[in-house]
N, C-alpha and C. Protein backbone atom coordinates (compact mmCIF):
# COMPACT_ATOMS: atom_id res chain seq x y z
N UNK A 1 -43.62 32.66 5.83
CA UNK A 1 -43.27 33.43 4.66
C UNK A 1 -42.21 32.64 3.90
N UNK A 2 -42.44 32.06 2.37
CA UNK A 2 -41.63 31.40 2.05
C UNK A 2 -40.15 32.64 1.18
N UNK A 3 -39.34 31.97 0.27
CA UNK A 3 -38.08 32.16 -0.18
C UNK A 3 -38.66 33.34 -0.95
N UNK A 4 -37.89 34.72 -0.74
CA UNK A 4 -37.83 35.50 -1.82
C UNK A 4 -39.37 36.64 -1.42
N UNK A 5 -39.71 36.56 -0.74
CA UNK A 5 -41.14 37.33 -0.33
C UNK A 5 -40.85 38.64 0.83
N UNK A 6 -41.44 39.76 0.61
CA UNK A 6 -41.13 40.74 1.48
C UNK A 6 -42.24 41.45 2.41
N UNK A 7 -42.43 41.78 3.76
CA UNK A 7 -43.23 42.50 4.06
C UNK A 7 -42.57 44.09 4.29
N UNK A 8 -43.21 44.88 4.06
CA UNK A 8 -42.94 46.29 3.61
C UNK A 8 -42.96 46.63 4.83
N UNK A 9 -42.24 48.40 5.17
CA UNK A 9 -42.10 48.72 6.19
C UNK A 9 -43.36 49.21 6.92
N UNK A 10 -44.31 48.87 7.82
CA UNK A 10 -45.22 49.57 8.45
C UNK A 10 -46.46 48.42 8.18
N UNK A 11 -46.22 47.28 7.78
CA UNK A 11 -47.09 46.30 7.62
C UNK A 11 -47.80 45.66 8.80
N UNK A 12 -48.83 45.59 9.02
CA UNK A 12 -49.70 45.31 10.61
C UNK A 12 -50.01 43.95 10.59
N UNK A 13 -49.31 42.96 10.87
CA UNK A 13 -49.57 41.31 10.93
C UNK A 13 -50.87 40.98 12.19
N UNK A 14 -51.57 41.35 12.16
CA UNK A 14 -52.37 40.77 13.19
C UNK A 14 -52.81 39.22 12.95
N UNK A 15 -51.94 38.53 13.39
CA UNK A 15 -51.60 37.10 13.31
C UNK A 15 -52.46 36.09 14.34
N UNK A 16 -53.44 36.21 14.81
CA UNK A 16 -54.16 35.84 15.87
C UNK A 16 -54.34 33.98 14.93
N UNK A 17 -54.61 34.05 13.48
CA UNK A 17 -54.84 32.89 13.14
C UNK A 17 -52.95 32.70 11.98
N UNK A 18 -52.81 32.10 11.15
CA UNK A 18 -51.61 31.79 10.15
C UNK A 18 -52.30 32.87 9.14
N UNK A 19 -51.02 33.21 9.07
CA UNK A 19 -51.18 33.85 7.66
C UNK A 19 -49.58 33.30 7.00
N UNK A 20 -50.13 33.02 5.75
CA UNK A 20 -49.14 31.97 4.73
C UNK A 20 -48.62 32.76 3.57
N UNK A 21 -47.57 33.47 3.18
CA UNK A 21 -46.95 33.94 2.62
C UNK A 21 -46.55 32.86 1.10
N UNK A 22 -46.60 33.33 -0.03
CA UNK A 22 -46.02 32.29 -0.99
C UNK A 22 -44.37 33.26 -0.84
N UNK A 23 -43.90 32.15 -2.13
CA UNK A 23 -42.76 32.60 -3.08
C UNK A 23 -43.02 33.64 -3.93
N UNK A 24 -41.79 34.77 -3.73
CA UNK A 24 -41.90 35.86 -4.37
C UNK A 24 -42.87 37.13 -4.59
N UNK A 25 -43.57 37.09 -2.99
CA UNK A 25 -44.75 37.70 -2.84
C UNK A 25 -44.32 39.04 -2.02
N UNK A 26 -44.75 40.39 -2.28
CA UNK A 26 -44.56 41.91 -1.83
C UNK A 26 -45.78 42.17 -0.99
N UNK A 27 -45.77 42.45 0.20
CA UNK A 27 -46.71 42.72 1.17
C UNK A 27 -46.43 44.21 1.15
N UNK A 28 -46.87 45.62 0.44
CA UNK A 28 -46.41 46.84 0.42
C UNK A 28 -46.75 47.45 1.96
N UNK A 29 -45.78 48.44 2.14
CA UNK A 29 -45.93 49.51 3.44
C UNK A 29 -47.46 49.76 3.54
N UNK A 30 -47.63 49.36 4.96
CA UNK A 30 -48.86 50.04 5.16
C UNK A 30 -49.88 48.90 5.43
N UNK A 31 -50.19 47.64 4.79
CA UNK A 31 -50.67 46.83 4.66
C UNK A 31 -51.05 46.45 5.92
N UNK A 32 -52.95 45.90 5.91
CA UNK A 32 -53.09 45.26 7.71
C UNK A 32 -53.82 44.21 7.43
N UNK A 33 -53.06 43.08 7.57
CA UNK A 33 -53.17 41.90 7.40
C UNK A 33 -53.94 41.35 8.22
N UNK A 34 -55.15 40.85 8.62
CA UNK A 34 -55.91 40.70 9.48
C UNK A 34 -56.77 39.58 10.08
N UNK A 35 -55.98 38.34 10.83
CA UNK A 35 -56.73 36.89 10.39
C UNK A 35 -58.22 37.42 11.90
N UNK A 36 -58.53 38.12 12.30
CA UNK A 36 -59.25 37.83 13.09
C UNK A 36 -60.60 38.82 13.12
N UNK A 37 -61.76 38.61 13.80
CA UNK A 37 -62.97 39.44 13.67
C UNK A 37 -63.99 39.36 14.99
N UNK A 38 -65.14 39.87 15.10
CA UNK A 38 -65.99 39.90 15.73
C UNK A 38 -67.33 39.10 15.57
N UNK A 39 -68.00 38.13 16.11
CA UNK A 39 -68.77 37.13 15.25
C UNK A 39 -70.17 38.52 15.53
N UNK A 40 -70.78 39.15 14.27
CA UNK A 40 -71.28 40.28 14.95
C UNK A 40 -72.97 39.71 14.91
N UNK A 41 -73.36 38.35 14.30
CA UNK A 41 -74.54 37.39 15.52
C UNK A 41 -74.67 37.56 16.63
N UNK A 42 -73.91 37.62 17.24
CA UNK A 42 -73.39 37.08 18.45
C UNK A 42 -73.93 38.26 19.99
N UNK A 43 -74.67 38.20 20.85
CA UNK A 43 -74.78 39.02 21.47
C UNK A 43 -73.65 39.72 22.37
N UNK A 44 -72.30 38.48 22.34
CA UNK A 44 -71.43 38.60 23.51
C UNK A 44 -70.27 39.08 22.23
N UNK A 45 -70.39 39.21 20.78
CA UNK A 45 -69.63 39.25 19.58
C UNK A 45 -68.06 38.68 19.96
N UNK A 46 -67.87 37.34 20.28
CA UNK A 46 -66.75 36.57 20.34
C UNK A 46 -65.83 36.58 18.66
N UNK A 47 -64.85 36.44 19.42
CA UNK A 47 -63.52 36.91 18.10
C UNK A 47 -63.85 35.16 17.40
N UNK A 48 -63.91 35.48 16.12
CA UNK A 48 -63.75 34.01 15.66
C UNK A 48 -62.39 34.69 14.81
N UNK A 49 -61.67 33.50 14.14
CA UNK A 49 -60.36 33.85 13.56
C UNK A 49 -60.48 33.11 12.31
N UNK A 50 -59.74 33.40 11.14
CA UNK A 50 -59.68 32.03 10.20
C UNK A 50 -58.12 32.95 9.42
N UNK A 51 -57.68 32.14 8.61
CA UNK A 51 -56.01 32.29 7.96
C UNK A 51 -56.35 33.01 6.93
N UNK A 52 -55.13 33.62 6.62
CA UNK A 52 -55.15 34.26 5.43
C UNK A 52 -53.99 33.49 4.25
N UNK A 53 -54.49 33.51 3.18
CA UNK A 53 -53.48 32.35 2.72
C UNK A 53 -52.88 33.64 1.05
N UNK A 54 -51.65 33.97 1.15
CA UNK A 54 -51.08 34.76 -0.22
C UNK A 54 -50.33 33.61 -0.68
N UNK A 55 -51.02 33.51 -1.77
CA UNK A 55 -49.97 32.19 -2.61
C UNK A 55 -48.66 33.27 -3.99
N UNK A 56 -47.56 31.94 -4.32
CA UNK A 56 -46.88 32.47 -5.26
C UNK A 56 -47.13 34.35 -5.98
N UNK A 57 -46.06 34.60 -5.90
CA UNK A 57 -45.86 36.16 -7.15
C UNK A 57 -47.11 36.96 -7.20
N UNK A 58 -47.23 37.45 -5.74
CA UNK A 58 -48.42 38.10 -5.65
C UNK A 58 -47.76 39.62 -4.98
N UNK A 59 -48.27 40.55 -5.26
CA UNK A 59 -48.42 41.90 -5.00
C UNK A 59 -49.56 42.63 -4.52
N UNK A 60 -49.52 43.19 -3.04
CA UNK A 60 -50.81 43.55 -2.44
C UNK A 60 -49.91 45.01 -2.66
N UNK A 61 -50.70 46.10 -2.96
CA UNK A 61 -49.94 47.52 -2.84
C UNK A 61 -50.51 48.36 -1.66
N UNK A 62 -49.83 49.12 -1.72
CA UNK A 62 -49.60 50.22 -0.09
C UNK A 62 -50.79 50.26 0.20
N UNK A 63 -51.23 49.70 1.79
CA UNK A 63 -52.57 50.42 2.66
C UNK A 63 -53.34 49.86 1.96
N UNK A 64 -53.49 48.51 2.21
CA UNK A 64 -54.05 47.53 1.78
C UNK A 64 -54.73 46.91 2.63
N UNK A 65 -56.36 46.22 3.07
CA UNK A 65 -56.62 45.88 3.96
C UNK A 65 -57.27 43.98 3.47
N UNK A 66 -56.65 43.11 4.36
CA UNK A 66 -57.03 41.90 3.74
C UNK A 66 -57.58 41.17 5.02
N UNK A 67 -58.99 40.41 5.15
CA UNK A 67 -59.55 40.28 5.42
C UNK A 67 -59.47 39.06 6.65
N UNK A 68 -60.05 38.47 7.11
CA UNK A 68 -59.79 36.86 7.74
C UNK A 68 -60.59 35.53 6.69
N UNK A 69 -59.97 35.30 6.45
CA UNK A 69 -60.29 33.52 5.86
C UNK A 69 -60.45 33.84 4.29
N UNK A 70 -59.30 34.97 3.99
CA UNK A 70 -58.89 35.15 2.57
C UNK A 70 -57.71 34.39 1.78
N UNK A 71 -57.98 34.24 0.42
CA UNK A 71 -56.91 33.74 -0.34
C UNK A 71 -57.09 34.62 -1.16
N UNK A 72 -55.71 34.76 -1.34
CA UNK A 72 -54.88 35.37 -3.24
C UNK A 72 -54.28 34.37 -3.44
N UNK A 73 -54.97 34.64 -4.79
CA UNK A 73 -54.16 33.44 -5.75
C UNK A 73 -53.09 33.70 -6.72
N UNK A 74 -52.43 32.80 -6.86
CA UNK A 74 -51.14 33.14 -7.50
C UNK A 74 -50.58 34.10 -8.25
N UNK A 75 -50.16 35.17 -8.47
CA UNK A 75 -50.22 36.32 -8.84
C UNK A 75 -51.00 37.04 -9.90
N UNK A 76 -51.64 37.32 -8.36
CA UNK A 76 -52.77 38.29 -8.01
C UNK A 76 -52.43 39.51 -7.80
N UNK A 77 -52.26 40.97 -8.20
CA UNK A 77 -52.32 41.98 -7.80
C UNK A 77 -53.74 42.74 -7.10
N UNK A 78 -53.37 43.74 -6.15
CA UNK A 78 -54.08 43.88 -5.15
C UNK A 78 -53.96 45.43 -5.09
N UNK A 79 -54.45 46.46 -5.53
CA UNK A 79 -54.58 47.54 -5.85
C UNK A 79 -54.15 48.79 -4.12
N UNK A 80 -53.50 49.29 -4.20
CA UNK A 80 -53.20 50.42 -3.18
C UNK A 80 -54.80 50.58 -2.36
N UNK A 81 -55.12 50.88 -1.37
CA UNK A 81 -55.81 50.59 -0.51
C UNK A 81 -56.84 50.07 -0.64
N UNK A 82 -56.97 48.81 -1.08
CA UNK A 82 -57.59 47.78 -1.70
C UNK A 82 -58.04 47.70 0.01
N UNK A 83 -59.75 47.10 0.41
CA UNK A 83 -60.15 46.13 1.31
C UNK A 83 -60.41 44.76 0.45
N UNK A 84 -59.73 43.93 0.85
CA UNK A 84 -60.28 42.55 0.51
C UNK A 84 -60.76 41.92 2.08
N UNK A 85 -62.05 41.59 1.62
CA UNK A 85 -63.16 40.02 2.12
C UNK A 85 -63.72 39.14 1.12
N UNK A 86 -62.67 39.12 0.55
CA UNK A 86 -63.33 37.49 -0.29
C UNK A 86 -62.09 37.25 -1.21
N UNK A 87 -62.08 36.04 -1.86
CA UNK A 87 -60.88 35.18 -2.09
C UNK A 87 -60.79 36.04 -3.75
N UNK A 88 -59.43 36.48 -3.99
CA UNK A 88 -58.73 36.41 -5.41
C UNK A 88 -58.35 36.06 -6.31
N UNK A 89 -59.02 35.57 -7.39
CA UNK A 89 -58.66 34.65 -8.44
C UNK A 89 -57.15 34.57 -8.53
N UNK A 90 -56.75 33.29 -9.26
CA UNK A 90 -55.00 34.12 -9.64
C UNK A 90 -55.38 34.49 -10.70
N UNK A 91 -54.00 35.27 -11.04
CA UNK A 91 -54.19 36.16 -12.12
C UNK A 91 -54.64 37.21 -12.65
N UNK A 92 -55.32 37.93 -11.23
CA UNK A 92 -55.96 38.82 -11.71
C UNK A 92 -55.97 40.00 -11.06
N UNK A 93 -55.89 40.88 -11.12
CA UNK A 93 -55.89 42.55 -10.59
C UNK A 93 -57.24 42.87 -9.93
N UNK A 94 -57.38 43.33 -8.79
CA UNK A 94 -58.35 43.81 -8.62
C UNK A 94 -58.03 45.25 -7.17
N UNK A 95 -59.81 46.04 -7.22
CA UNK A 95 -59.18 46.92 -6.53
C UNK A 95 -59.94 47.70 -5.73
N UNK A 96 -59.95 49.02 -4.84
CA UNK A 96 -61.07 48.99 -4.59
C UNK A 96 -61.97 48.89 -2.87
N UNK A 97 -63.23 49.51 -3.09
CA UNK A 97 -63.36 48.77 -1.30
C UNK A 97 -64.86 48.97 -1.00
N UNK A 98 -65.19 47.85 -1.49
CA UNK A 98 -64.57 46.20 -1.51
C UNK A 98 -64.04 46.02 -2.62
N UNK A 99 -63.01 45.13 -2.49
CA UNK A 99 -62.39 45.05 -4.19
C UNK A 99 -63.14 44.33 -5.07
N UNK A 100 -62.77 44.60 -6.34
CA UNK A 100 -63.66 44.67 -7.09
C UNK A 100 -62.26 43.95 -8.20
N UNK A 101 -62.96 43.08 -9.68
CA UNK A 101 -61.98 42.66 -10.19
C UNK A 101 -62.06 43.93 -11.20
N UNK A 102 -60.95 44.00 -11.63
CA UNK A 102 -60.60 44.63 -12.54
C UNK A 102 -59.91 44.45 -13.94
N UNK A 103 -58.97 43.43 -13.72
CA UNK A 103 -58.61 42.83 -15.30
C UNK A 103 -57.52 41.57 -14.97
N UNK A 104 -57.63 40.73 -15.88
CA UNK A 104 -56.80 39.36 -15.85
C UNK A 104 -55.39 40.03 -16.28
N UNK A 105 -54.52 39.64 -15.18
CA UNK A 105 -52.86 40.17 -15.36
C UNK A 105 -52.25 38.77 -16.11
N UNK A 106 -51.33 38.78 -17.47
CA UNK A 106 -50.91 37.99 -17.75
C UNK A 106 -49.87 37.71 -17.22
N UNK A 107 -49.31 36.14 -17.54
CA UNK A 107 -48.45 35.32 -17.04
C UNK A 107 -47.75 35.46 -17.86
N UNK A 108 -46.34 35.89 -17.93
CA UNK A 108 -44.98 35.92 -18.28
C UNK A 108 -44.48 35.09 -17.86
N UNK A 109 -44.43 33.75 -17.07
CA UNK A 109 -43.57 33.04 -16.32
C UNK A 109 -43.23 32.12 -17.94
């Protein structure tokens, strides 16, 4: 988790693979961060794992579920009990379950 980034109270790190925090990024209460799964091919369904990567000034909101071998991209908002399985443009809001985009958030920087 880099400089300036918060995970909220009640946030579920299931960390089995990295999960990569940017700068200035809000992980809201509730959130279950999730690098790992069930290969469900599989007759014996072995855990495969992959990272979750939150880059720069990103906001996931409360009871939020994010996936294994996901990226958000640079601030990206992430809608209150948003499921994400698949990668987040930056810049953009989305929401939903499965999330779904919803509108390009402008850059003030």
């Amino acid at each position: 988790m880099d400089d300036y980034s918060t995970l909220g109270p009640e946030v579920d790190c299931y960390n089995v693979d990295k999960v990569i925090i940017g700068k200035n990024s809000l992980i809201s209460q509730k959130t279950y961060l999730c690098t790992a799964s069930h290969n469900y091919k599989s007759k014996s369904f072995e855990l495969i794992t992959a990272p979750i990567i939150i880059e720069d000034n990103v906001w996931v909101a409360v009871d939020a579920y994010i996936g294994p071998g996901v990226t958000i991209g640079q601030g990206a908002v992430i809608a209150a009990r948003s499921v994400l399985i698949k990668n987040v443009e930056p810049w953009t809001i989305v929401g939903g379950n499965p999330a779904k985009f919803i509108k390009n958030r402008m850059n003030h920087e």
